[in-house]
PDB file of N, CA and C in Angstrom:
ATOM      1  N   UNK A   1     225.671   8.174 276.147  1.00  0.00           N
ATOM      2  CA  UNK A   1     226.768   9.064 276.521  1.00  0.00           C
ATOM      3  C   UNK A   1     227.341   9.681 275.251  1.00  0.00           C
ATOM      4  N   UNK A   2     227.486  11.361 275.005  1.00  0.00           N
ATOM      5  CA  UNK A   2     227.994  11.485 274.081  1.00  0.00           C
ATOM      6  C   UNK A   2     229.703  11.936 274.694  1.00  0.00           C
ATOM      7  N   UNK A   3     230.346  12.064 273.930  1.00  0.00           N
ATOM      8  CA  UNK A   3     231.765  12.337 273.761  1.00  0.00           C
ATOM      9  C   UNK A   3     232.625  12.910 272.937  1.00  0.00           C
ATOM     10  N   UNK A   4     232.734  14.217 272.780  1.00  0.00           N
ATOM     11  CA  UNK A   4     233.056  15.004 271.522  1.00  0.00           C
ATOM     12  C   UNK A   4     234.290  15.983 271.945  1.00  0.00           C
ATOM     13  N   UNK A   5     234.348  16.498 271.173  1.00  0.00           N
ATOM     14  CA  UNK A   5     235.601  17.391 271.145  1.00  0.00           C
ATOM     15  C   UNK A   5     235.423  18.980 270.179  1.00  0.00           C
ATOM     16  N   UNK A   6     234.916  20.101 270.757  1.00  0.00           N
ATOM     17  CA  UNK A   6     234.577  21.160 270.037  1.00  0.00           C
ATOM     18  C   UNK A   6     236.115  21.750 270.291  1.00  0.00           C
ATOM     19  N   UNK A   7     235.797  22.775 268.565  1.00  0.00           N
ATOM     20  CA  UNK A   7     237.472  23.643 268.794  1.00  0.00           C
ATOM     21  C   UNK A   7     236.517  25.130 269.460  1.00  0.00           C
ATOM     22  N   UNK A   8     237.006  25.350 270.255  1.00  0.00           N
ATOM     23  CA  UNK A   8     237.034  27.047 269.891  1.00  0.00           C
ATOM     24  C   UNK A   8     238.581  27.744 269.951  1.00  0.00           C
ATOM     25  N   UNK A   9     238.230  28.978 270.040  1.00  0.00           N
ATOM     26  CA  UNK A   9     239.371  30.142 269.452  1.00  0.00           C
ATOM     27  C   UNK A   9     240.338  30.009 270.933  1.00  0.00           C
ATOM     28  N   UNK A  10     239.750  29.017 272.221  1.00  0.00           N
ATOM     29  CA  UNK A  10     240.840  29.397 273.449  1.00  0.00           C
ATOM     30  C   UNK A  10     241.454  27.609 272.735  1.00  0.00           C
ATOM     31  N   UNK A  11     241.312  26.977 271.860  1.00  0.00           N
ATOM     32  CA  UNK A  11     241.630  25.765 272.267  1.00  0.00           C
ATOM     33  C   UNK A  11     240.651  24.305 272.284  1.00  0.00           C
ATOM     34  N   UNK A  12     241.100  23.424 271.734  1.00  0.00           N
ATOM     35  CA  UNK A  12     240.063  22.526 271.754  1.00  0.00           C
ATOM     36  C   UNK A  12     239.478  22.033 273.372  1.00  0.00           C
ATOM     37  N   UNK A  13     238.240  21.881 273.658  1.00  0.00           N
ATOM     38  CA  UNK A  13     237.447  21.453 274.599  1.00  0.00           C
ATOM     39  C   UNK A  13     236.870  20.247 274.584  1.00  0.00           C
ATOM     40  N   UNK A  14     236.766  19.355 275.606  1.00  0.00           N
ATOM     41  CA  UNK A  14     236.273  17.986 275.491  1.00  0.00           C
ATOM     42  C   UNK A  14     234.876  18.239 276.477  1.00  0.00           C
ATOM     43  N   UNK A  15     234.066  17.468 275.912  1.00  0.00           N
ATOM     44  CA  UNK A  15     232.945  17.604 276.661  1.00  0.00           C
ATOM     45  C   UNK A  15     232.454  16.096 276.880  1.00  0.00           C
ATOM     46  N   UNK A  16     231.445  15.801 278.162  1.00  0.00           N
ATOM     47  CA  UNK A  16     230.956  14.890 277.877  1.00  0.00           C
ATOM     48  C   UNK A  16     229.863  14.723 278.206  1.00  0.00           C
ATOM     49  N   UNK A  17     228.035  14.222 277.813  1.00  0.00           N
ATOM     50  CA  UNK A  17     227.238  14.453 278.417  1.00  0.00           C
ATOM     51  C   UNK A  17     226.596  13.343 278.334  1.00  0.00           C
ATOM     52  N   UNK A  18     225.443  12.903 279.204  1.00  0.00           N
ATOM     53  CA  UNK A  18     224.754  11.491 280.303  1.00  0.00           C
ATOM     54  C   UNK A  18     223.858  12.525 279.513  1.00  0.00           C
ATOM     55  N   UNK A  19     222.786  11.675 278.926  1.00  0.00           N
ATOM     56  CA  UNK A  19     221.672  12.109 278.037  1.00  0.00           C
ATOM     57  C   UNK A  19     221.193  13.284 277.320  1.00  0.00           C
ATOM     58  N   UNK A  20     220.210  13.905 277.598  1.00  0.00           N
ATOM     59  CA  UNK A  20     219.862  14.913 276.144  1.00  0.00           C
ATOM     60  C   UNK A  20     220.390  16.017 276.616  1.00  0.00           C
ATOM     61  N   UNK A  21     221.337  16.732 275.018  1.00  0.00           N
ATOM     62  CA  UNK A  21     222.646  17.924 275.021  1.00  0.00           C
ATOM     63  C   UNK A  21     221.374  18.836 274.153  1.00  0.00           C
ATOM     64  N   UNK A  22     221.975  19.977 274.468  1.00  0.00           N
ATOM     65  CA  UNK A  22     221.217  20.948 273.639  1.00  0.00           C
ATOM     66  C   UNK A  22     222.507  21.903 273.410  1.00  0.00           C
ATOM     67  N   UNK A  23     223.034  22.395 272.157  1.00  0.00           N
ATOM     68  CA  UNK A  23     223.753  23.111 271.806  1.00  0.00           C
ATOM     69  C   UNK A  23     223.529  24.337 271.273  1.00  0.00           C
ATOM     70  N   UNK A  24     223.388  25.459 271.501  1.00  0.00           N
ATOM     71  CA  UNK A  24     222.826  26.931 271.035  1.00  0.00           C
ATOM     72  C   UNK A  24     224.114  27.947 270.907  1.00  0.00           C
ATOM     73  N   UNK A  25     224.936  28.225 269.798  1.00  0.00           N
ATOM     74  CA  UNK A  25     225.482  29.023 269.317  1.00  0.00           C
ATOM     75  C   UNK A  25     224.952  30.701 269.815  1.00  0.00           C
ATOM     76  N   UNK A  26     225.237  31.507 270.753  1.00  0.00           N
ATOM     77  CA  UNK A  26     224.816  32.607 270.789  1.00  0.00           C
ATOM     78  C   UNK A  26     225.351  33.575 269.875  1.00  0.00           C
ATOM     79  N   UNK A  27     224.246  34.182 269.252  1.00  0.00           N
ATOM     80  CA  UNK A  27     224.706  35.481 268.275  1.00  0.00           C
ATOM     81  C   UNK A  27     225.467  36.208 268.804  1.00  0.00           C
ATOM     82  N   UNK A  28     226.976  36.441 268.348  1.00  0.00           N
ATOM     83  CA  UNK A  28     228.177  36.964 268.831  1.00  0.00           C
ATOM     84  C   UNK A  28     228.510  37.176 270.054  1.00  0.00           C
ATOM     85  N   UNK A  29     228.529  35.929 270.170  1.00  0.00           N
ATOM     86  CA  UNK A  29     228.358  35.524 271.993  1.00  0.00           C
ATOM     87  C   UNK A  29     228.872  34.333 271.834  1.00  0.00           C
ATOM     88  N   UNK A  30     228.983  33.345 273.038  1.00  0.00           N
ATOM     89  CA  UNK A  30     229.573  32.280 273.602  1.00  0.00           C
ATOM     90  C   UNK A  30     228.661  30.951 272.732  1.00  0.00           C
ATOM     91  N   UNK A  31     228.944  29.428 273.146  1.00  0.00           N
ATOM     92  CA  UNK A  31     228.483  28.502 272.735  1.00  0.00           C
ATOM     93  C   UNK A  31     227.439  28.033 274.132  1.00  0.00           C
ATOM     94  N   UNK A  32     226.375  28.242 274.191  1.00  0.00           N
ATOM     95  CA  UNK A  32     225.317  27.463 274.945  1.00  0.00           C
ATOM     96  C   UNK A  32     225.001  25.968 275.112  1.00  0.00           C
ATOM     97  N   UNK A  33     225.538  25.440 276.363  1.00  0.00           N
ATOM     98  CA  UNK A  33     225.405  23.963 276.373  1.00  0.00           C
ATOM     99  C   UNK A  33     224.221  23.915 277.189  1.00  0.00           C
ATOM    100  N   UNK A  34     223.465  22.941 277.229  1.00  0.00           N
ATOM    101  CA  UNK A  34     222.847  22.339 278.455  1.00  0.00           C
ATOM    102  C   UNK A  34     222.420  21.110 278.266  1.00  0.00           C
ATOM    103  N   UNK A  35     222.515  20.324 279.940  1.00  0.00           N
ATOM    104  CA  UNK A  35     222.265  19.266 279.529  1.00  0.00           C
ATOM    105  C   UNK A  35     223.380  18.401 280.838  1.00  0.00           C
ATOM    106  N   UNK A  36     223.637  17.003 281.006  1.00  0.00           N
ATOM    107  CA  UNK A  36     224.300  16.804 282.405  1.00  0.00           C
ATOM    108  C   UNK A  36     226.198  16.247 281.743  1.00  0.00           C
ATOM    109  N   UNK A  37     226.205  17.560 282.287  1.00  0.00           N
ATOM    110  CA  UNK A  37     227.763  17.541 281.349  1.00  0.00           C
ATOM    111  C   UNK A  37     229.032  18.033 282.478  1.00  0.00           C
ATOM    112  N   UNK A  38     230.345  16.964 281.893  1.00  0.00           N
ATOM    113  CA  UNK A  38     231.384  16.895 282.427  1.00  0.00           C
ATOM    114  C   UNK A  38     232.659  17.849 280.967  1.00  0.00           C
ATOM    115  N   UNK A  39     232.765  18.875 281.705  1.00  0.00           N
ATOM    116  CA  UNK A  39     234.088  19.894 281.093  1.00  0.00           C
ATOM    117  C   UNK A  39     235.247  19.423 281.460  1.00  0.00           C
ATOM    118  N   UNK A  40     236.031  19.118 280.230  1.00  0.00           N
ATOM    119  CA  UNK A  40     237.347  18.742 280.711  1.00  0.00           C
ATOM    120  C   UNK A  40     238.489  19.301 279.883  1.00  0.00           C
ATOM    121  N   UNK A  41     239.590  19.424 280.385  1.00  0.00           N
ATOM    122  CA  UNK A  41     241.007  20.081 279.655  1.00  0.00           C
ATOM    123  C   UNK A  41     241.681  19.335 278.811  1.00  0.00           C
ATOM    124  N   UNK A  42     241.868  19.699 277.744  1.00  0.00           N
ATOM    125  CA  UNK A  42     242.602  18.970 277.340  1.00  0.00           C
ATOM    126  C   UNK A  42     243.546  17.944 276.990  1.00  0.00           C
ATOM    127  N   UNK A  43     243.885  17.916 278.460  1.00  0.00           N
ATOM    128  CA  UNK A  43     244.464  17.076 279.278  1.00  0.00           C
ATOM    129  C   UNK A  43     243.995  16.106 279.941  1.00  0.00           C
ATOM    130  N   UNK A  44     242.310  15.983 279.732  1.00  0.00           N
ATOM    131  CA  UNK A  44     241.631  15.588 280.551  1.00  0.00           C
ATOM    132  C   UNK A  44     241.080  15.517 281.495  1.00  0.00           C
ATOM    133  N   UNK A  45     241.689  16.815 282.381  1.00  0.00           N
ATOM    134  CA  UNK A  45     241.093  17.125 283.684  1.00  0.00           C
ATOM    135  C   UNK A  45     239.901  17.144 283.949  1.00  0.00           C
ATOM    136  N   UNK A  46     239.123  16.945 284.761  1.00  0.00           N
ATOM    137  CA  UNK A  46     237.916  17.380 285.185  1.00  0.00           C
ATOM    138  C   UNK A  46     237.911  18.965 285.622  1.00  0.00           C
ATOM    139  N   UNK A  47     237.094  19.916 284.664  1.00  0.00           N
ATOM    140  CA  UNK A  47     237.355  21.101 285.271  1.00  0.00           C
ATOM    141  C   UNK A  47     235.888  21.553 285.700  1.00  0.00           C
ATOM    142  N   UNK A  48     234.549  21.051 285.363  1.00  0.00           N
ATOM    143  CA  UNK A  48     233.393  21.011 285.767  1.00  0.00           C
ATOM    144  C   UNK A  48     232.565  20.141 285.509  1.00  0.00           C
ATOM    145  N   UNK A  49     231.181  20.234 286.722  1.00  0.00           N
ATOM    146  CA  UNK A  49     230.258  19.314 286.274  1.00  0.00           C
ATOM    147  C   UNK A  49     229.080  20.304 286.247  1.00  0.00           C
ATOM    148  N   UNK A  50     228.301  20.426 285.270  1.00  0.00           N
ATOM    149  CA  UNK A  50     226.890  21.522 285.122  1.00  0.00           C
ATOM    150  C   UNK A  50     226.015  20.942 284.508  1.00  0.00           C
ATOM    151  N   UNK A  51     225.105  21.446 284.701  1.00  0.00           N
ATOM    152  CA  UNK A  51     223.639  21.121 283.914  1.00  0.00           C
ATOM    153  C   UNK A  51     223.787  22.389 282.692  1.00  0.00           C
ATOM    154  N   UNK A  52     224.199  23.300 282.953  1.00  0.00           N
ATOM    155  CA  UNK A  52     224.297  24.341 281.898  1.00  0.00           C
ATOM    156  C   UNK A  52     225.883  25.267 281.533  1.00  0.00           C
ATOM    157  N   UNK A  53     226.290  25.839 280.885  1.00  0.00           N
ATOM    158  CA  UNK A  53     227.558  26.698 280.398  1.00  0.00           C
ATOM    159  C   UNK A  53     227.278  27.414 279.801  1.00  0.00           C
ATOM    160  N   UNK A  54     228.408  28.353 279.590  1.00  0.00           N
ATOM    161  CA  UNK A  54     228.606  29.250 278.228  1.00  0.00           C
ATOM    162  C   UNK A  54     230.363  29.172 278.130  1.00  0.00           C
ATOM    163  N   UNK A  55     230.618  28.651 276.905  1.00  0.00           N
ATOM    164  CA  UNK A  55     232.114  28.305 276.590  1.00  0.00           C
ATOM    165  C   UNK A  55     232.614  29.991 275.282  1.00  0.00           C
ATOM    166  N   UNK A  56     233.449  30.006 275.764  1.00  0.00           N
ATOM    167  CA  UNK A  56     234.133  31.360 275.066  1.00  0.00           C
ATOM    168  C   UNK A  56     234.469  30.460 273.370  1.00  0.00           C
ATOM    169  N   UNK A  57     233.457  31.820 272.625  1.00  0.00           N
ATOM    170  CA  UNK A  57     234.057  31.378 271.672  1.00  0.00           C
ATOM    171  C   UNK A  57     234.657  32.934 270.486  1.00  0.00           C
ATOM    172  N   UNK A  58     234.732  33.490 271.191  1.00  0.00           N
ATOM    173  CA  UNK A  58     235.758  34.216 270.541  1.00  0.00           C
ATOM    174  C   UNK A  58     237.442  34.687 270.867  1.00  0.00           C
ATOM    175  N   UNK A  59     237.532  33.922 272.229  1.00  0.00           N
ATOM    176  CA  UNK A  59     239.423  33.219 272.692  1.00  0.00           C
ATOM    177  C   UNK A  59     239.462  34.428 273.144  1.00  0.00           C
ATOM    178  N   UNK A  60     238.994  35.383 273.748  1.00  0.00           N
ATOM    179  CA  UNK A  60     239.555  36.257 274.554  1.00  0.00           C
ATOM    180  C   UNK A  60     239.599  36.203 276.035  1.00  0.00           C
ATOM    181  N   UNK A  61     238.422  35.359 276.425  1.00  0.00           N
ATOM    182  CA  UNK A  61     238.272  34.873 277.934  1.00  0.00           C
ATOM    183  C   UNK A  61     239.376  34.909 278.955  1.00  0.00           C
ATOM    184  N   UNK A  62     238.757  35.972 279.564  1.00  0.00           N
ATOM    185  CA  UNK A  62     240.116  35.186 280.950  1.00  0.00           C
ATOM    186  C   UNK A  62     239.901  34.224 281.124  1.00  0.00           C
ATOM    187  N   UNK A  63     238.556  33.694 281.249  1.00  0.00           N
ATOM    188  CA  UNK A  63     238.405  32.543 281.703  1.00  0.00           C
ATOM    189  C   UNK A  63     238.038  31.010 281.158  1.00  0.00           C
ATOM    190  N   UNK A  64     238.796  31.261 280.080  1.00  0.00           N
ATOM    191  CA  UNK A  64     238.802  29.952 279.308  1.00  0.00           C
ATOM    192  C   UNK A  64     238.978  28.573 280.065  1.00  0.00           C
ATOM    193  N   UNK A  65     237.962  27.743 279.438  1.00  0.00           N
ATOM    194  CA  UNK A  65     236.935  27.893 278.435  1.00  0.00           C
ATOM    195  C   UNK A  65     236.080  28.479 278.229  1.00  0.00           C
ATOM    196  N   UNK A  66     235.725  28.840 279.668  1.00  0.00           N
ATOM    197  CA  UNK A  66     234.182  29.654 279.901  1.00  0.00           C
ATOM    198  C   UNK A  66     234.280  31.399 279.233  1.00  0.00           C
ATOM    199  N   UNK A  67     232.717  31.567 279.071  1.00  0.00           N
ATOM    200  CA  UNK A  67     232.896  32.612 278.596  1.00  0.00           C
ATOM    201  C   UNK A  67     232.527  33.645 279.452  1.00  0.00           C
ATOM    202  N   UNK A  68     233.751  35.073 279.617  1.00  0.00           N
ATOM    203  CA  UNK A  68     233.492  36.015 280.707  1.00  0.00           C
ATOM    204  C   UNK A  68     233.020  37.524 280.340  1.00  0.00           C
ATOM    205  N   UNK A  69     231.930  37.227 279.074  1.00  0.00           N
ATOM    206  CA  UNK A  69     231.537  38.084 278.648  1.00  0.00           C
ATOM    207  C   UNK A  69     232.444  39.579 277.868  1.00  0.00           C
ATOM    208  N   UNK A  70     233.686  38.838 277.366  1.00  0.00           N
ATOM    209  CA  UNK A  70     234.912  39.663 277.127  1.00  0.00           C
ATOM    210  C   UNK A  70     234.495  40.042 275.079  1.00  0.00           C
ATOM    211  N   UNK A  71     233.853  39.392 274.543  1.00  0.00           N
ATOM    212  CA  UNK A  71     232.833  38.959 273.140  1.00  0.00           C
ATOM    213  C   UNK A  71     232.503  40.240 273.112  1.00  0.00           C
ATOM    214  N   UNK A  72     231.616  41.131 273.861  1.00  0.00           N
ATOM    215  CA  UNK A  72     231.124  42.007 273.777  1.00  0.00           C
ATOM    216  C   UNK A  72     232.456  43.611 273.816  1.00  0.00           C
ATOM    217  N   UNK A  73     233.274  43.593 274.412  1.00  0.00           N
ATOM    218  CA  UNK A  73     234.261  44.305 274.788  1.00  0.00           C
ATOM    219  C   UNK A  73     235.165  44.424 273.347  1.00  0.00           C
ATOM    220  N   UNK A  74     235.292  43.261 272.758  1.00  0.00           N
ATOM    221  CA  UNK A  74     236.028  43.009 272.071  1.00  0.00           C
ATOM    222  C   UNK A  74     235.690  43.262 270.240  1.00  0.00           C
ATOM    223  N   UNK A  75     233.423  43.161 270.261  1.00  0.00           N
ATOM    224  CA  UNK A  75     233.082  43.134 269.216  1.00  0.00           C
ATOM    225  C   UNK A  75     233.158  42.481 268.396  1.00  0.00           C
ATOM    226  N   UNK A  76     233.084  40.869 269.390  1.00  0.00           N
ATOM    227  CA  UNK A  76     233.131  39.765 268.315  1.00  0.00           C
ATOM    228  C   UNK A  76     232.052  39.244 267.985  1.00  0.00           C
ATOM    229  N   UNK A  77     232.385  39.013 266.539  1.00  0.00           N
ATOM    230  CA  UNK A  77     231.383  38.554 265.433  1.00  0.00           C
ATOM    231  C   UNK A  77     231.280  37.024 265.057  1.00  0.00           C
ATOM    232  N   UNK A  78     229.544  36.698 264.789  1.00  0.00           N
ATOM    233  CA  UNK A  78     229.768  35.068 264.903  1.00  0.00           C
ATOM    234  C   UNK A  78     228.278  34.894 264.429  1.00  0.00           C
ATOM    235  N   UNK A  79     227.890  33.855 263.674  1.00  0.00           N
ATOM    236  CA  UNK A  79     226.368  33.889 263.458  1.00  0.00           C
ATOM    237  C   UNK A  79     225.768  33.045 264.988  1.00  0.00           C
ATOM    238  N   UNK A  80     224.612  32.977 264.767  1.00  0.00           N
ATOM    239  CA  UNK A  80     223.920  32.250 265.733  1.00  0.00           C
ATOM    240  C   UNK A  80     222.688  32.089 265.931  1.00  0.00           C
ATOM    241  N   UNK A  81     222.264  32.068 267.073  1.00  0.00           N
ATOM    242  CA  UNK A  81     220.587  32.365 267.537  1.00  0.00           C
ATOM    243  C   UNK A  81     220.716  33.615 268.566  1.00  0.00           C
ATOM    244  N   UNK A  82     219.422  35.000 268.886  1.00  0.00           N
ATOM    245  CA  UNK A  82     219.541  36.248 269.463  1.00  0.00           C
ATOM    246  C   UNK A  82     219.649  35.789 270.666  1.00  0.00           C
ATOM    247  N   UNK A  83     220.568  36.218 271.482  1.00  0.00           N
ATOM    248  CA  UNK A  83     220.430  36.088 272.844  1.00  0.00           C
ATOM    249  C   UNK A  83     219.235  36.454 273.583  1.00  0.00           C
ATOM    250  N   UNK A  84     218.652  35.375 274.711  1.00  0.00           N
ATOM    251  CA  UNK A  84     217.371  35.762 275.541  1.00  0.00           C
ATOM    252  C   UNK A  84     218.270  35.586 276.914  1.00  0.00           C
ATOM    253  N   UNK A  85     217.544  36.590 277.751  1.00  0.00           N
ATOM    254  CA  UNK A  85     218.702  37.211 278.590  1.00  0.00           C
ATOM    255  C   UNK A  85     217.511  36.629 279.894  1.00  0.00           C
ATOM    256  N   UNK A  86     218.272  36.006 281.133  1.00  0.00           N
ATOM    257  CA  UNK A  86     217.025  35.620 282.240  1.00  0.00           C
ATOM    258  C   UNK A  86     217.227  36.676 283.483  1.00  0.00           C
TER     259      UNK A  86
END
């Protein structure tokens, strides 16, 4: 079980995931999780359970944590890996 705590720009995020995490930074884009993971608030809430995400990491999100594709609108900049689009 891992158990961590990432910051981004909406706020720190707790995550937690039941075996293998894969973390992918998207090039000026969101943070790519996958993997069997519990999202929670700060507070601790349970706010999802997914096999996959995209967490806002340039804090403009309406929909923080998640990311609502607002990165692009906004022209935010961030290193990463190129987005592959399905």
């Amino acid at each position: 079980m891992v158990d961590r705590t990432e910051a981004t720009k909406g706020g720190p995020v707790r995550f937690r995931a039941d075996g293998p995490l894969e973390m992918i930074p998207v090039e000026n884009g969101p943070l790519h999780l996958k993997g069997d993971l519990e999202i929670l608030a700060a507070s601790g809430e349970l706010l999802e359970r997914v096999a996959e995400c995209w967490l806002c990491r340039c804090g403009q999100s309406g929909k923080k944590p998640f990311c609502d594709g607002t990165h692009r609108k906004v022209g935010f900049v961030a290193p990463g890996r190129a987005p592959v689009w399905k």
